[in-house]
Structure formats: structure tokens, C-alpha cells
N, C-alpha and C. Protein backbone atom coordinates (compact mmCIF):
# COMPACT_ATOMS: atom_id res chain seq x y z
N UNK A 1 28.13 10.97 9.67
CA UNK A 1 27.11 10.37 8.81
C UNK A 1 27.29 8.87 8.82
N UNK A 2 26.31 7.90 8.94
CA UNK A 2 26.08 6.77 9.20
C UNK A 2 26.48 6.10 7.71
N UNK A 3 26.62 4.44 8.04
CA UNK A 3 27.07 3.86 6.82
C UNK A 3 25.82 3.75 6.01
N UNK A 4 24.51 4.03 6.15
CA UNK A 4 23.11 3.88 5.66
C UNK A 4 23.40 4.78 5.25
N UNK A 5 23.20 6.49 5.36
CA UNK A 5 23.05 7.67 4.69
C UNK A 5 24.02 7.85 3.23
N UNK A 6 25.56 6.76 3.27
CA UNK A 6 26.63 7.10 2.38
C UNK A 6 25.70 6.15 1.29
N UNK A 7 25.18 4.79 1.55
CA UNK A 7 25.13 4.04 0.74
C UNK A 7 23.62 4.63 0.29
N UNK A 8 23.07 5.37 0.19
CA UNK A 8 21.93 5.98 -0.12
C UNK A 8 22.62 6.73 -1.11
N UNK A 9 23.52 7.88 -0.60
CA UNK A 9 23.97 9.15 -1.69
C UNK A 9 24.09 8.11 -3.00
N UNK A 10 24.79 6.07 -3.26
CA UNK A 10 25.22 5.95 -4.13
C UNK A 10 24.08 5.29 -4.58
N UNK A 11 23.22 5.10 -3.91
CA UNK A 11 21.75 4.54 -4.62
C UNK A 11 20.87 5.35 -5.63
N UNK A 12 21.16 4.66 -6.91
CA UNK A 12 20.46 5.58 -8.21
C UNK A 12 18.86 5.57 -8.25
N UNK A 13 18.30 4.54 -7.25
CA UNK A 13 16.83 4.76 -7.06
C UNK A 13 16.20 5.61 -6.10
N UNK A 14 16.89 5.80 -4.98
CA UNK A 14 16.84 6.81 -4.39
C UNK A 14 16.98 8.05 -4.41
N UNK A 15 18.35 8.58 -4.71
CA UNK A 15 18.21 9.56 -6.17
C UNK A 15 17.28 10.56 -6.68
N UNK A 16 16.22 9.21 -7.53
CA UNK A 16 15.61 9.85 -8.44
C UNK A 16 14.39 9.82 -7.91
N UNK A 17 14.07 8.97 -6.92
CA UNK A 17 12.70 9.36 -6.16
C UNK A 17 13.54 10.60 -5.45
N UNK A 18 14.12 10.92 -4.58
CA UNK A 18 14.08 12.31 -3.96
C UNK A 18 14.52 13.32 -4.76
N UNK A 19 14.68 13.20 -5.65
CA UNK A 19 14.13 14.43 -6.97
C UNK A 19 13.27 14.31 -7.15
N UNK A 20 12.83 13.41 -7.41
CA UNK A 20 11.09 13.62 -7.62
C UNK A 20 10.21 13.96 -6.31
N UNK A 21 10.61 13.63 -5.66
CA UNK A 21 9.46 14.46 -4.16
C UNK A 21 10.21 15.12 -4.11
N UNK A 22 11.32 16.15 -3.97
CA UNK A 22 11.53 17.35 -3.82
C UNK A 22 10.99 18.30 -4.58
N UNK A 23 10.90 17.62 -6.06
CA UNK A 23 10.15 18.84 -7.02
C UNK A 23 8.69 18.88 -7.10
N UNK A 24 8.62 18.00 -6.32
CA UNK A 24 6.57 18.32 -6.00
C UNK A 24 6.53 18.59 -4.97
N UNK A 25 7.56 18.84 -3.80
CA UNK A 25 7.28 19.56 -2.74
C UNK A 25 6.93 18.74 -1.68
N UNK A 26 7.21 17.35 -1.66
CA UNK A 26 6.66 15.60 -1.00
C UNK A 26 8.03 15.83 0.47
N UNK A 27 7.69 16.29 1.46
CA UNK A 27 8.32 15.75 2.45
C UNK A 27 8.87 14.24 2.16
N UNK A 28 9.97 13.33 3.02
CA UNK A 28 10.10 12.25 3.46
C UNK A 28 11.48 11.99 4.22
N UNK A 29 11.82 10.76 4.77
CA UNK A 29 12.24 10.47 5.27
C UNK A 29 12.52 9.15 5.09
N UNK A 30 14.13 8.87 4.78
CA UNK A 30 14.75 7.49 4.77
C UNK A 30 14.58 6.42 5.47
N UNK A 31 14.62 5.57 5.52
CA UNK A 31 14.59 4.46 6.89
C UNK A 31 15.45 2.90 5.98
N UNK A 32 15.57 2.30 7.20
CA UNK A 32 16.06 0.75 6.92
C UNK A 32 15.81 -0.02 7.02
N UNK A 33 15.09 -0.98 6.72
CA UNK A 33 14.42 -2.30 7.09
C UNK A 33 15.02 -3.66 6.83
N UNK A 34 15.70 -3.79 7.59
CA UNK A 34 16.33 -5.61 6.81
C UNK A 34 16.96 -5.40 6.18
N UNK A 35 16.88 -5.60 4.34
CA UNK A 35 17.59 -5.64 3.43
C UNK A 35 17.57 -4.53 2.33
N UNK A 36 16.29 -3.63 2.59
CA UNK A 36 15.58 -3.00 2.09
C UNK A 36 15.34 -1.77 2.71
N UNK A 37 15.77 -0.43 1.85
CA UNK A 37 15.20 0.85 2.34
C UNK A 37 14.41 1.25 1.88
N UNK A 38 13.54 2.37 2.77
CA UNK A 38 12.47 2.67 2.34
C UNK A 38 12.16 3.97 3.01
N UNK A 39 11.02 4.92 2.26
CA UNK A 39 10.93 5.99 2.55
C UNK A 39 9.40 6.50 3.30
N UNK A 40 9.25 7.03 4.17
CA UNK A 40 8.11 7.70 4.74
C UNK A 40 7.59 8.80 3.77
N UNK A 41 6.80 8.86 3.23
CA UNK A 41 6.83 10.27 2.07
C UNK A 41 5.45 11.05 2.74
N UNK A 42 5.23 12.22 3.46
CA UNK A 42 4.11 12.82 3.71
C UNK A 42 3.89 13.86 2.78
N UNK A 43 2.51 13.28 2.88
CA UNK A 43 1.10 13.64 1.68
C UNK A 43 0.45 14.96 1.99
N UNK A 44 0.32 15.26 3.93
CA UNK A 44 -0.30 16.16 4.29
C UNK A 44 -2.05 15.30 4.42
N UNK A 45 -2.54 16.45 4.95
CA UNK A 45 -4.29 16.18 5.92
C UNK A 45 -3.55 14.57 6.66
N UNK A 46 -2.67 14.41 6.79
CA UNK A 46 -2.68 13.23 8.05
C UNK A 46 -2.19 12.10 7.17
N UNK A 47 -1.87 12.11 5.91
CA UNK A 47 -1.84 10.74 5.10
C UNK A 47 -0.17 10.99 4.84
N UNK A 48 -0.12 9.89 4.82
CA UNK A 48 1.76 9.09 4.47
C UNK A 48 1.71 7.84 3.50
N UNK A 49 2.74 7.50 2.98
CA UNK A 49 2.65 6.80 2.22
C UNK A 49 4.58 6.03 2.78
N UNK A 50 4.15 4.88 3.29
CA UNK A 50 5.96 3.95 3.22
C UNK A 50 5.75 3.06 1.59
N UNK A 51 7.28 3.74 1.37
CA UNK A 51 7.56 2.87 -0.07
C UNK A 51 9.19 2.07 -0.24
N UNK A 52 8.94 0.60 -0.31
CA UNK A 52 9.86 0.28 0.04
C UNK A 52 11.02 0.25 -1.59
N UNK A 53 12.28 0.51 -1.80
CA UNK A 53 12.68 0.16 -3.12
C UNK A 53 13.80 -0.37 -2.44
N UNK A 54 14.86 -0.96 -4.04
CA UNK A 54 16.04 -2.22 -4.09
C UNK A 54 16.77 -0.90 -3.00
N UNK A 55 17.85 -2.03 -2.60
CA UNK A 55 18.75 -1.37 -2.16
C UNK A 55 20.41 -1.23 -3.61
N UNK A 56 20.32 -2.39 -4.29
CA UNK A 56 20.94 -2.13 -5.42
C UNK A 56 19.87 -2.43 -6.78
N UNK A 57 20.17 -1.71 -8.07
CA UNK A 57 19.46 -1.67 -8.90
C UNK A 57 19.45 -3.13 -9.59
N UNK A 58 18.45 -3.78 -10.12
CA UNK A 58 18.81 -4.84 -11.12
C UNK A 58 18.65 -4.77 -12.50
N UNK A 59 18.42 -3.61 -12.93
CA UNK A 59 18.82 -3.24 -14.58
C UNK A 59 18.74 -1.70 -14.57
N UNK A 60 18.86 -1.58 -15.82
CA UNK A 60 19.22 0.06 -15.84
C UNK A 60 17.87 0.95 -16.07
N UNK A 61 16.62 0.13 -15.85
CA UNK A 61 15.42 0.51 -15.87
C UNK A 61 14.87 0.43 -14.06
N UNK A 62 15.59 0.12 -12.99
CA UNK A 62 14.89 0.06 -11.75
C UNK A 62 14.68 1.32 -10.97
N UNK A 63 15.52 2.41 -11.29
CA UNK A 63 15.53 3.43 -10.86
C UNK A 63 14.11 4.36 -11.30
N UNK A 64 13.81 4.71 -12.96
CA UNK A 64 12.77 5.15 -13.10
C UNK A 64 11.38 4.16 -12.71
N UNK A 65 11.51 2.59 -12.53
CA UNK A 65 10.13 1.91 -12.20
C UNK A 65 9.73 2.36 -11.33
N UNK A 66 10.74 2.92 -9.98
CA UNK A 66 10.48 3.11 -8.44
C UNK A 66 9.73 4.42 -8.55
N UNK A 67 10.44 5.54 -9.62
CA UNK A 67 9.71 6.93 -9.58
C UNK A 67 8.02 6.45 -10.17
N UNK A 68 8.01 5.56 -11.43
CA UNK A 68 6.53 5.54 -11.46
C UNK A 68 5.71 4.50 -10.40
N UNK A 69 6.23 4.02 -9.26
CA UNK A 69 5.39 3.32 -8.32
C UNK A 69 5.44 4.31 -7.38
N UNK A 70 5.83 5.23 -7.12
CA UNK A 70 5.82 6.19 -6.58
C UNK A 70 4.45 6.59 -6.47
N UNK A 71 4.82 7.63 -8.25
CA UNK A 71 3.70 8.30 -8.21
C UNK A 71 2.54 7.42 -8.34
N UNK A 72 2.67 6.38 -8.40
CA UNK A 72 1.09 5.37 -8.41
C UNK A 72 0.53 5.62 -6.99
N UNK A 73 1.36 5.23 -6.14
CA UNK A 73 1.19 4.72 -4.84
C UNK A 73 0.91 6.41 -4.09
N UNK A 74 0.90 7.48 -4.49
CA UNK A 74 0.82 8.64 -3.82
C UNK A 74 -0.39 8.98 -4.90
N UNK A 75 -0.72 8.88 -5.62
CA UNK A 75 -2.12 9.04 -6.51
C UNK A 75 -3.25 8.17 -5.50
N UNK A 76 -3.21 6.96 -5.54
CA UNK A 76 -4.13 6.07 -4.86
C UNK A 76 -4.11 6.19 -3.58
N UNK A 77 -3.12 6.69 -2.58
CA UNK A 77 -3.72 6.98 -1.49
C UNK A 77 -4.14 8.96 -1.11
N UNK A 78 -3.79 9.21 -1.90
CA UNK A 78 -4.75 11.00 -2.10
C UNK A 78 -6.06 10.86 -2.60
N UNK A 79 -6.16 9.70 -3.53
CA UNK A 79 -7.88 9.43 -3.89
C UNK A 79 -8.33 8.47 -2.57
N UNK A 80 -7.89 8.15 -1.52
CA UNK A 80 -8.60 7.38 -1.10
C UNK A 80 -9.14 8.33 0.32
N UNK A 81 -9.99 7.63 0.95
CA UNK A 81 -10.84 8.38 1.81
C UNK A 81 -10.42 7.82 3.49
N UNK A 82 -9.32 7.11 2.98
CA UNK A 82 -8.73 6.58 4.68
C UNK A 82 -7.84 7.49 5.00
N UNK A 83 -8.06 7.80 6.07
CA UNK A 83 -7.28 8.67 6.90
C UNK A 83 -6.09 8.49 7.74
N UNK A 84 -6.11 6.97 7.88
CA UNK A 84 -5.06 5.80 8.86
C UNK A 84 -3.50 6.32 8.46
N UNK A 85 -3.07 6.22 9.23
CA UNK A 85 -1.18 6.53 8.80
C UNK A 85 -0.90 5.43 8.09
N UNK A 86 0.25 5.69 7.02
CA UNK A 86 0.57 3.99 6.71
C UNK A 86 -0.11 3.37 6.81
């Protein structure tokens, strides 16, 4: 297991978004970008959603902000009528 996958298990925003798409049943997939990880989350009919969060938290409120931009960001692209990946 890679040094990305360990420092994920200790990431409390990550965490709690993949409890939260696991319990709605949200495929995804980790990734790394720069400084910043981020997740592929599939929606299904062809739609995805990349969401980037901290890699460390900056208060003890960053972990649940990420679960409600989450679900913002997977609401607004299920209402929308684009079909485009990402």
C-alpha cells in the first residue's frame, strides 16, 4: 500500500465522505493532485462528479463541510441535463 492510501486511512475528511457514499451506494475512487486529494464519485447514466477536499483538516468543522459539498455538488449535477464526464 502506497504512502497516499496510509495518509488517506488518517484523513478525517475522507473518512466521512466515504461513509457517506458508501451508504448511498456512490461508487468512487481516490486520486492525487498536487497538494490536494480528490475523489471521482460515479453518479451512473454516464455522470461523475471530481471533488477535490484538504488534505489536512483546518478546524474541527472541515470534515462535515466536505460531506455537505458533497452532497451539494452530486444534487446539482443529477439535476442537470449535461451528460459530459467531469
Amino acid at each position: 500500500m502506497g504512502n497516499f492510501h496510509k495518509k488517506l486511512r488518517r484523513n478525517e475528511s475522507f473518512k466521512k465522505l466515504s461513509d457517506y457514499l458508501n451508504q448511498h451506494g456512490y461508487p468512487f475512487e481516490p486520486f492525487q493532485a498536487g497538494k490536494h486529494p480528490y475523489l471521482v464519485v460515479q453518479l451512473g447514466e454516464g455522470k461523475s462528479v471530481k471533488f477535490f477536499f484538504p488534505s489536512s483538516a483546518s478546524d474541527c468543522r472541515s470534515a462535515d463541510n466536505c460531506v455537505s459539498q458533497i452532497k451539494r455538488a452530486i444534487r446539482q449535477r443529477l439535476a442537470s441535463n449535461d451528460n459530459a464526464r467531469v
